[in-house]
Protein backbone atom coordinates (compact mmCIF):
# COMPACT_ATOMS: atom_id res chain seq x y z
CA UNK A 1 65.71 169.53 199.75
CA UNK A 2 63.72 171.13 202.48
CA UNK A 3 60.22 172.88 201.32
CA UNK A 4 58.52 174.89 204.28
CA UNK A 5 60.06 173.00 207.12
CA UNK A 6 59.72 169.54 205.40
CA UNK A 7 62.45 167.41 204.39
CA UNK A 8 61.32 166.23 200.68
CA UNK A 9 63.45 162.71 199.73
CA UNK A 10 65.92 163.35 196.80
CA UNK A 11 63.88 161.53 193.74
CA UNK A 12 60.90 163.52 194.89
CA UNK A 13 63.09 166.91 194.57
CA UNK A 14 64.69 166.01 191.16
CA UNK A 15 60.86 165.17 189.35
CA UNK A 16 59.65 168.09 191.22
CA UNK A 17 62.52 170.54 189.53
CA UNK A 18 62.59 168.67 186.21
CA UNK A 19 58.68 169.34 186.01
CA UNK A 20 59.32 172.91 186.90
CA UNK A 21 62.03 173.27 184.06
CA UNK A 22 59.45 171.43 181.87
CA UNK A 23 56.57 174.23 182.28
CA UNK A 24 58.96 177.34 182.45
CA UNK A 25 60.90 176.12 179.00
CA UNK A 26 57.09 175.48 177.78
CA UNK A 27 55.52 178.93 178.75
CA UNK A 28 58.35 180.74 177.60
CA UNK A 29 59.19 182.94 180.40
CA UNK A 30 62.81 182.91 179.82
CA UNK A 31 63.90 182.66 176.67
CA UNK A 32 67.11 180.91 177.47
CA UNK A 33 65.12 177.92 179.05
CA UNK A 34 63.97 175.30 176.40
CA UNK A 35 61.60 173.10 177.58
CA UNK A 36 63.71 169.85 179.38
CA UNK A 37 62.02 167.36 176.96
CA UNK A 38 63.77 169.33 173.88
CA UNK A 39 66.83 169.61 175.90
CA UNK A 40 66.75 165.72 176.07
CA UNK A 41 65.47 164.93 172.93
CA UNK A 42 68.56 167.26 171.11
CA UNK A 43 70.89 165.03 173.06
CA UNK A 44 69.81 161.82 171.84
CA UNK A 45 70.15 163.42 168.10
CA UNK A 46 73.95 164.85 168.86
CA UNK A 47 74.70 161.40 170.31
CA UNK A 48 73.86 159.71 166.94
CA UNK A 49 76.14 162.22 164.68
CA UNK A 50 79.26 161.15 163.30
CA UNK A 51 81.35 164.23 164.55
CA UNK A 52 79.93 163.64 168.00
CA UNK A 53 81.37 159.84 167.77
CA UNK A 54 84.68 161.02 166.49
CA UNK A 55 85.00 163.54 169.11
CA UNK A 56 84.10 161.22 171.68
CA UNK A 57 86.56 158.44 170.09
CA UNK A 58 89.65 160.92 170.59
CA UNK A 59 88.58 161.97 173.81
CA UNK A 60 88.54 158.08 174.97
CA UNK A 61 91.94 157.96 173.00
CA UNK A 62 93.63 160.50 174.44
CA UNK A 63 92.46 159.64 178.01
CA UNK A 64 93.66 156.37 177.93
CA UNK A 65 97.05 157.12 176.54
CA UNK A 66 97.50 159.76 179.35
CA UNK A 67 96.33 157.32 182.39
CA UNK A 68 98.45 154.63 181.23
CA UNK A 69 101.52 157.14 180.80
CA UNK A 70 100.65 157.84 184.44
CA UNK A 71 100.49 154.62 185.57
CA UNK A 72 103.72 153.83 183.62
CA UNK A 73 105.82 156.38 185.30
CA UNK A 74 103.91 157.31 188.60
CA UNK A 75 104.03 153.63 189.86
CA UNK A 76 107.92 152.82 189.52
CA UNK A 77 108.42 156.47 190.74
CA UNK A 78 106.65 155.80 193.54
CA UNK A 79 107.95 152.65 194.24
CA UNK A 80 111.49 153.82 194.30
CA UNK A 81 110.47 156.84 196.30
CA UNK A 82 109.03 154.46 198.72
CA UNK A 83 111.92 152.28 198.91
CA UNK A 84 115.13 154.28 198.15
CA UNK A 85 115.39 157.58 201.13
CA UNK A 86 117.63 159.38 198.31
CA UNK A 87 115.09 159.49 195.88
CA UNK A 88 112.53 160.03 197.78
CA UNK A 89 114.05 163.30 199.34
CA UNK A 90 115.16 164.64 195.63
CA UNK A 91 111.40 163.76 194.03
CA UNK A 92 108.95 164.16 197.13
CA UNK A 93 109.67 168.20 196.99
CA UNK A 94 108.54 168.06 193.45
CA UNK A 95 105.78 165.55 193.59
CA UNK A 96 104.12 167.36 196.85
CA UNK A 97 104.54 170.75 194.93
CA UNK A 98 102.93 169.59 191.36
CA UNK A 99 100.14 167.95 193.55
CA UNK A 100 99.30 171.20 195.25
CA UNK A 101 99.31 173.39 192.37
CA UNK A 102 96.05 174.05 190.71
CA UNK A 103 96.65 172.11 187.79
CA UNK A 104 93.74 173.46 186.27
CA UNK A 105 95.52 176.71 185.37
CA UNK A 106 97.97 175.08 183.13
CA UNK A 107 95.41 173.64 180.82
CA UNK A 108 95.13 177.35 178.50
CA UNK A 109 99.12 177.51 178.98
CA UNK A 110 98.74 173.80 177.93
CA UNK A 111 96.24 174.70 175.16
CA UNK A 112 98.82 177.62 173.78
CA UNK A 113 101.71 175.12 173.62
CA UNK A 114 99.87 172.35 171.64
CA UNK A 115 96.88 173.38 170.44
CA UNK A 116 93.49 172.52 170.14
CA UNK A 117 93.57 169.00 169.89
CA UNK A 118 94.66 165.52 171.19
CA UNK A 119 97.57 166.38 172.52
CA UNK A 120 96.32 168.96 175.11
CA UNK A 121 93.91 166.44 176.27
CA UNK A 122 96.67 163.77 176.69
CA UNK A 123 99.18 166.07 178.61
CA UNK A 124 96.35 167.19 181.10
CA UNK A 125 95.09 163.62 181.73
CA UNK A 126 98.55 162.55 182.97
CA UNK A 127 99.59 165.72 184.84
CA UNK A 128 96.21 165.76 186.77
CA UNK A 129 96.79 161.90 186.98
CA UNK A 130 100.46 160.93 187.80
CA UNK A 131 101.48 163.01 190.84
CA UNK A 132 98.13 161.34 192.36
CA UNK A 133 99.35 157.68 191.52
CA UNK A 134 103.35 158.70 192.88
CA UNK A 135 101.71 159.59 195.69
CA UNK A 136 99.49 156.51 196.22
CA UNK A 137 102.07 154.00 195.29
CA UNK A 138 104.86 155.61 197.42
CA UNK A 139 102.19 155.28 200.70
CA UNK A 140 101.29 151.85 199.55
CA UNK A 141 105.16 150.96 199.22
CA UNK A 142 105.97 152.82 202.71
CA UNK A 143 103.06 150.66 204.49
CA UNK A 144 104.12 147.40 203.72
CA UNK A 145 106.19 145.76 206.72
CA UNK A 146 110.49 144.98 205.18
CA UNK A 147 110.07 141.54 205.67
């Protein structure tokens, strides 16, 4: 951060704004604004509830089933692509195209098809994940020498 011509190191700048959210939450000049040490305070009691623990437990879940459904089916896929031409000119079309879509607008289309729960979270985990690790293991196939 730069204050009147002088470059201010990043610690400095992230105490300096913290203290200003700390007095604007405190004098109540914007209602929206709670004071930072409330902020942090709430988020040490949500942390300790049981639904915040559950939550976070099928979050972890559903991540880790996704990633290693992505690493179980992007890694062959990409070795083959890397190895076999065939394959590699009937998937790379698809892989490239899934890779450059913005993923990010399936996830309501995602949310409509299964819901609000662990299943959503499991399908976009290993679509945003598995076109990545084709990718990856194909160039990591593709660089290493025949022999």
């Amino acid at each position: 951060m730069t204050l009147f011509g002088i470059r201010i190191p990043m610690m400095a700048s992230l105490v300096m704004w913290a203290l200003l959210w700390e007095i604007v939450g405190r004098l109540d000049f914007i209602f929206l604004i709670p004071p930072m040490t409330s902020v942090i305070a709430a988020g040490f009691e949500l942390v300790q509830t049981g639904s915040w623990q559950s939550a976070t437990l099928i979050t972890l879940r559903s991540f880790v089933y996704g990633m290693a459904l992505a690493i179980a089916v992007g890694v062959p896929l990409g070795v083959l692509m890397g190895r076999v031409r065939i394959i590699d000119n009937i998937f790379g079309l698809w892989v490239n195209m899934f890779v450059s879509a913005p993923l990010s607008a399936l996830v309501p289309i995602l949310m409509i098809l299964f819901g609000l729960g662990e299943t959503t979270v499991f399908v976009t985990v290993f679509l945003f994940a598995v076109w990545i690790i084709v990718l990856d293991a194909r160039a990591g196939v593709m660089q290493v020498p025949r022999r």
